[in-house]
PDB file of N, CA and C in Angstrom:
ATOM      1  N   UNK A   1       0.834  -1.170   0.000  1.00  0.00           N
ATOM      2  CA  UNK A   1       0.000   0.000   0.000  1.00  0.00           C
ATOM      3  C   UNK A   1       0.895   1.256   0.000  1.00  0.00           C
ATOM      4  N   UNK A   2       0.723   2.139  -0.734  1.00  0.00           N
ATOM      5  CA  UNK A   2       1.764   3.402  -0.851  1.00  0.00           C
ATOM      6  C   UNK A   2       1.235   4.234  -0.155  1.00  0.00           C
ATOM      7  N   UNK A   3       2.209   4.771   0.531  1.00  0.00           N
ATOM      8  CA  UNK A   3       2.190   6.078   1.346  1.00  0.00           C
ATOM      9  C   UNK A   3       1.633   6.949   1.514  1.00  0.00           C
ATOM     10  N   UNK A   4       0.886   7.833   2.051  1.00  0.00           N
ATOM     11  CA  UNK A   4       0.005   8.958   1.949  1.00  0.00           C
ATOM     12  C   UNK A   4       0.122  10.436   2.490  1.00  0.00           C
ATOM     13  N   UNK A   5       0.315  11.355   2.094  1.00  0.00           N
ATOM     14  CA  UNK A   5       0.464  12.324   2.975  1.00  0.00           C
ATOM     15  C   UNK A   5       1.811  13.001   2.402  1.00  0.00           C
ATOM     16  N   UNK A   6       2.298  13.960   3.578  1.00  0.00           N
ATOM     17  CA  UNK A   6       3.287  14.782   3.005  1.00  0.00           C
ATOM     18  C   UNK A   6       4.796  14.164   2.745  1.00  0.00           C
ATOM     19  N   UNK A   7       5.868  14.048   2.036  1.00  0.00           N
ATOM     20  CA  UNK A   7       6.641  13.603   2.023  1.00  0.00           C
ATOM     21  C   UNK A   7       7.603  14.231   3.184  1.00  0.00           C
ATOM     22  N   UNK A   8       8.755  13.215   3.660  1.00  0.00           N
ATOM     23  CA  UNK A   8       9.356  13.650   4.596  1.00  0.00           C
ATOM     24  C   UNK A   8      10.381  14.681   4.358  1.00  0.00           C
ATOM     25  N   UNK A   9      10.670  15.782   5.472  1.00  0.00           N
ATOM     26  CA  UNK A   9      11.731  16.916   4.586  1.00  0.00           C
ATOM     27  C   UNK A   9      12.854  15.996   4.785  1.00  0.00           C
ATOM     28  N   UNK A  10      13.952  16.793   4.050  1.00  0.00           N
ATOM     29  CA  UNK A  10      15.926  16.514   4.274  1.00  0.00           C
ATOM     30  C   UNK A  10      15.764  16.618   5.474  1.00  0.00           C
ATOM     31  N   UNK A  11      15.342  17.907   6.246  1.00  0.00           N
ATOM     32  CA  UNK A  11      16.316  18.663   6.852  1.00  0.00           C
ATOM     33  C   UNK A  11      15.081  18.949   8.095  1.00  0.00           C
ATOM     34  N   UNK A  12      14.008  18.245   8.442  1.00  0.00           N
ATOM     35  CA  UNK A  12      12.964  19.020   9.703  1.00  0.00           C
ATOM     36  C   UNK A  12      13.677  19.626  10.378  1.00  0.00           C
ATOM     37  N   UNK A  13      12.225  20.982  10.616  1.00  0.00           N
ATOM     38  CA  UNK A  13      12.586  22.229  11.264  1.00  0.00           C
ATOM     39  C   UNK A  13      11.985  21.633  12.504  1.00  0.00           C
ATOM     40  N   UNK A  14      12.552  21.069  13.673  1.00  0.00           N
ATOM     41  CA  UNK A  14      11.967  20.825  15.067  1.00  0.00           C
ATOM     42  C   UNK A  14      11.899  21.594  16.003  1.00  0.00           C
ATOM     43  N   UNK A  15      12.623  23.015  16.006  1.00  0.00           N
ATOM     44  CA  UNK A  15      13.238  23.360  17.056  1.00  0.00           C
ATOM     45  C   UNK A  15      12.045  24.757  16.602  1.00  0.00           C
ATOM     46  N   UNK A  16      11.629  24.833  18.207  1.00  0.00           N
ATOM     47  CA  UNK A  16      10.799  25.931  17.675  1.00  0.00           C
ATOM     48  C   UNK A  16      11.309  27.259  18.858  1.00  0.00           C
ATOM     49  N   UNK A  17      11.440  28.558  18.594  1.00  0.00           N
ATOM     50  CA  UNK A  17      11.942  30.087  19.405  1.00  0.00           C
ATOM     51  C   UNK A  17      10.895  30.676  19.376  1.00  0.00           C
ATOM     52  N   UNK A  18      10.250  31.378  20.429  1.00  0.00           N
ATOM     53  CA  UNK A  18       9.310  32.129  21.033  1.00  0.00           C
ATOM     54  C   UNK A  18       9.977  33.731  20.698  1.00  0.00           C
ATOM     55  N   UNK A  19      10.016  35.048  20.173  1.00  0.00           N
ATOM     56  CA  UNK A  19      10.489  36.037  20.427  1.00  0.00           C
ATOM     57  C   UNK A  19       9.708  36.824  20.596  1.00  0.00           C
ATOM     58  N   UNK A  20      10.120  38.042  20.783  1.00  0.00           N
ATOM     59  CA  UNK A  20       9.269  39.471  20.891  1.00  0.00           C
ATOM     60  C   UNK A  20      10.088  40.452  20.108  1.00  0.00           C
ATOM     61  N   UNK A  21       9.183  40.963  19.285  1.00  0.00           N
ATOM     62  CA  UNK A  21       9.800  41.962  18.835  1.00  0.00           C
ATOM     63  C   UNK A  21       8.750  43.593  18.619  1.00  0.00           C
ATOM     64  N   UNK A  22       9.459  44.701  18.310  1.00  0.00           N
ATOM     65  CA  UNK A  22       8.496  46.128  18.105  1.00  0.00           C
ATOM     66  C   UNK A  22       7.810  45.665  16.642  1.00  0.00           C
ATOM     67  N   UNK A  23       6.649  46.690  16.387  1.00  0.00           N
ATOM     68  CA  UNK A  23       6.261  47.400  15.832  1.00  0.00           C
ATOM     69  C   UNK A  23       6.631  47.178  14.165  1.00  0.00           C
ATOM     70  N   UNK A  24       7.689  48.453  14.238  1.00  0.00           N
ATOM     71  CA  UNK A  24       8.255  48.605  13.378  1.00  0.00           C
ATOM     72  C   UNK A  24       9.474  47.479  12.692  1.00  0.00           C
ATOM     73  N   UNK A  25       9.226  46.538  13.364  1.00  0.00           N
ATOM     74  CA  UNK A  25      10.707  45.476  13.287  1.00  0.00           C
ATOM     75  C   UNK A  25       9.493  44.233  12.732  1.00  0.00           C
ATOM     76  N   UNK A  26       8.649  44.169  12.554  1.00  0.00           N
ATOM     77  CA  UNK A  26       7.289  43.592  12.555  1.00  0.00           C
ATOM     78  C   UNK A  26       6.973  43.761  10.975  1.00  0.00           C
ATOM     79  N   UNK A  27       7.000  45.074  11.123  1.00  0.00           N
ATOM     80  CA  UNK A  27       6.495  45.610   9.181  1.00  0.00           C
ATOM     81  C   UNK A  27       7.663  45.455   8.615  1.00  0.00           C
ATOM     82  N   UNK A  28       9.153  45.652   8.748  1.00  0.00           N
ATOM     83  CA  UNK A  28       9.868  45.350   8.128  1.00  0.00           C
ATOM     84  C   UNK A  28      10.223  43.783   7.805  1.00  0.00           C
ATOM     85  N   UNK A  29      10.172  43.201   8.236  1.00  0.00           N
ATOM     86  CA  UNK A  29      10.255  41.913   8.355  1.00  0.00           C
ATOM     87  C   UNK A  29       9.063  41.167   7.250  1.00  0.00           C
ATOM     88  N   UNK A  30       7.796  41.660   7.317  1.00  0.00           N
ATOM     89  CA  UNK A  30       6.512  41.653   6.472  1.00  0.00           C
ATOM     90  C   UNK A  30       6.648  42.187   4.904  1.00  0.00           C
ATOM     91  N   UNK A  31       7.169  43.566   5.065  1.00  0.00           N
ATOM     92  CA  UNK A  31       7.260  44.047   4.008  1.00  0.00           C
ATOM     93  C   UNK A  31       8.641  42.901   3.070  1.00  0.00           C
ATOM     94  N   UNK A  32       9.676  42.710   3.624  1.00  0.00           N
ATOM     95  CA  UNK A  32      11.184  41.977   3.106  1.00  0.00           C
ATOM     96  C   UNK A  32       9.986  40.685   2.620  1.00  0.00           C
ATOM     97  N   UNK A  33       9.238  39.939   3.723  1.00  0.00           N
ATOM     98  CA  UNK A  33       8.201  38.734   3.186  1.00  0.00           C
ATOM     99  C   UNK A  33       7.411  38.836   2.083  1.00  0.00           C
ATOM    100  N   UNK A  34       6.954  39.793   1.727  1.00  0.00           N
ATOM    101  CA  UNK A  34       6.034  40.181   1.114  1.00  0.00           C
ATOM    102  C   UNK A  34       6.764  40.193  -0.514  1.00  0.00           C
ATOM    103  N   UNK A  35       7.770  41.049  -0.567  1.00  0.00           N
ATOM    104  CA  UNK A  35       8.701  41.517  -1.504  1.00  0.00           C
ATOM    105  C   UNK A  35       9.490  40.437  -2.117  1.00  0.00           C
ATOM    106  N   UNK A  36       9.814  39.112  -1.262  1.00  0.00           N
ATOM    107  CA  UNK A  36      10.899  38.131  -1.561  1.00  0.00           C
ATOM    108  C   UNK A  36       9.645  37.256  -1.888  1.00  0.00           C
ATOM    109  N   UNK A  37       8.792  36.690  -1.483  1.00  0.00           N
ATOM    110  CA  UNK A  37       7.617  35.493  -1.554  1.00  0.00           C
ATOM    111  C   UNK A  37       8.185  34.834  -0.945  1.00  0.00           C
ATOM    112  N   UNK A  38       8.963  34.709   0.242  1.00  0.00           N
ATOM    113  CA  UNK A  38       9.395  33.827   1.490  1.00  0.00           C
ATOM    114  C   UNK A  38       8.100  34.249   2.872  1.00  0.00           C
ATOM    115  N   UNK A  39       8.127  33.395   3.874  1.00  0.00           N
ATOM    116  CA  UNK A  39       7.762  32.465   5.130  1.00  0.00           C
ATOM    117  C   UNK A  39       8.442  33.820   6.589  1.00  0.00           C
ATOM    118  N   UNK A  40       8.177  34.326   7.186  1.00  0.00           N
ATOM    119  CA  UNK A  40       9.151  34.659   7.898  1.00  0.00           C
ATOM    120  C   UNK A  40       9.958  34.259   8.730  1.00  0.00           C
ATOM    121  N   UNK A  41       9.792  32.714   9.079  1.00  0.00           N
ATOM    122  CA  UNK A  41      11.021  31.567   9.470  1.00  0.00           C
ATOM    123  C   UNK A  41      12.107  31.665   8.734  1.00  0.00           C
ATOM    124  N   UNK A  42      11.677  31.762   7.378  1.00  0.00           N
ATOM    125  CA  UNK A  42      12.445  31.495   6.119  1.00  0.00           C
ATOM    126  C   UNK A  42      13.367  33.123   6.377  1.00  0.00           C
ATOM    127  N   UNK A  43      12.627  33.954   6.371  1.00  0.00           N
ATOM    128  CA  UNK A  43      13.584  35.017   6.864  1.00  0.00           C
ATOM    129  C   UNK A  43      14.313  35.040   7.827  1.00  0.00           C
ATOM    130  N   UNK A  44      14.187  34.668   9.059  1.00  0.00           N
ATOM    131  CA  UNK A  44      14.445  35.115  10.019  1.00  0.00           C
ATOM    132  C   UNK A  44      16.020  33.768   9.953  1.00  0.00           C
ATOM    133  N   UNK A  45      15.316  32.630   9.482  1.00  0.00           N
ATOM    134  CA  UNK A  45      16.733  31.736   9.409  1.00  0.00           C
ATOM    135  C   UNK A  45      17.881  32.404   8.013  1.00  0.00           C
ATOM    136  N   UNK A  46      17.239  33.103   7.357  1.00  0.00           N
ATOM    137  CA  UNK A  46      18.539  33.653   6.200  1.00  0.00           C
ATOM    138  C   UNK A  46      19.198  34.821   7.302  1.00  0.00           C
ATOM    139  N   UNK A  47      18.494  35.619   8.196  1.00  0.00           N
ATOM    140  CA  UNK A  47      19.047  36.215   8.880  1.00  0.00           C
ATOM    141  C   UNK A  47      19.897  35.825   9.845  1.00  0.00           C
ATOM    142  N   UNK A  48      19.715  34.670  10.528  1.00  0.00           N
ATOM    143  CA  UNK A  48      20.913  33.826  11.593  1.00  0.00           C
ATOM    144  C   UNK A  48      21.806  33.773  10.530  1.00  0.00           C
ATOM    145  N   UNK A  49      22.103  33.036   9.396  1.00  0.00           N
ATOM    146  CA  UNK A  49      22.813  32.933   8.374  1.00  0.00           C
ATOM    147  C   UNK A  49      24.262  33.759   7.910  1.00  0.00           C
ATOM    148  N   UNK A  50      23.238  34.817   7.807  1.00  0.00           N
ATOM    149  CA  UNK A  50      24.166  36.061   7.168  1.00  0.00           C
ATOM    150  C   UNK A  50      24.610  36.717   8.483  1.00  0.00           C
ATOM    151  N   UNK A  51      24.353  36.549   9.805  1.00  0.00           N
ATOM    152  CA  UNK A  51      25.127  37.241  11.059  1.00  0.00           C
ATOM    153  C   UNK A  51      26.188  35.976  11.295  1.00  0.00           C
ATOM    154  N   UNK A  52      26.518  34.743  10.899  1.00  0.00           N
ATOM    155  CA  UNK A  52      27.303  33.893  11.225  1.00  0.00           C
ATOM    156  C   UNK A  52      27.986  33.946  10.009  1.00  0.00           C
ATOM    157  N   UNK A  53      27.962  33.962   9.110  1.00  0.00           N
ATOM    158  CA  UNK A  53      29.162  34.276   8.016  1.00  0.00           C
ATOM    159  C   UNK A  53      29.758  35.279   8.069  1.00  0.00           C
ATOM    160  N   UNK A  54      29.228  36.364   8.695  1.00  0.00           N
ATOM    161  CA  UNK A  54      29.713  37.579   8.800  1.00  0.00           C
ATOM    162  C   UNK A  54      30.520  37.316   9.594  1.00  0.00           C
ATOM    163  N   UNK A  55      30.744  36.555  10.270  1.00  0.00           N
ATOM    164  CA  UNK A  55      31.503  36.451  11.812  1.00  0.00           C
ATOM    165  C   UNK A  55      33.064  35.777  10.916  1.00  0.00           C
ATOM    166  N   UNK A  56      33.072  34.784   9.976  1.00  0.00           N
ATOM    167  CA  UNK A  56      33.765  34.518   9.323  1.00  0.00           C
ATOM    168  C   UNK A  56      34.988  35.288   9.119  1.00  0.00           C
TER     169      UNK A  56
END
C-alpha cells in the first residue's frame, strides 16, 4: 500500500523560538516577506545565516 500524505523533509525544522519583537521590526520583516515570496522563518533563518558568516 503506498504512502500517503506529506513527504518527509531533508532537513525538519523541530526546534521551535518564542520572540518578541516592536512594531516597526514587525512591518519590516513583512514588508522583506512580502517583496521576496518567502515564510518569515524562512527570513528570520537567512538572517541567523548572514550574522554567522559575517563572523567569518
Amino acid at each position: 500500500m503506498p504512502r500517503i500524505g506529506r513527504p518527509k523533509a531533508e532537513e525538519p525544522k523541530s526546534v521551535n523560538y518564542s520572540i518578541r519583537i516592536d512594531i516597526k521590526t514587525e512591518e519590516k520583516l513583512k514588508e522583506y516577506c512580502d517583496k521576496n515570496g518567502i515564510k518569515r522563518g524562512e527570513a528570520i533563518r537567512r538572517g541567523i545565516h548572514m550574522l554567522l558568516d559575517e563572523k567569518k
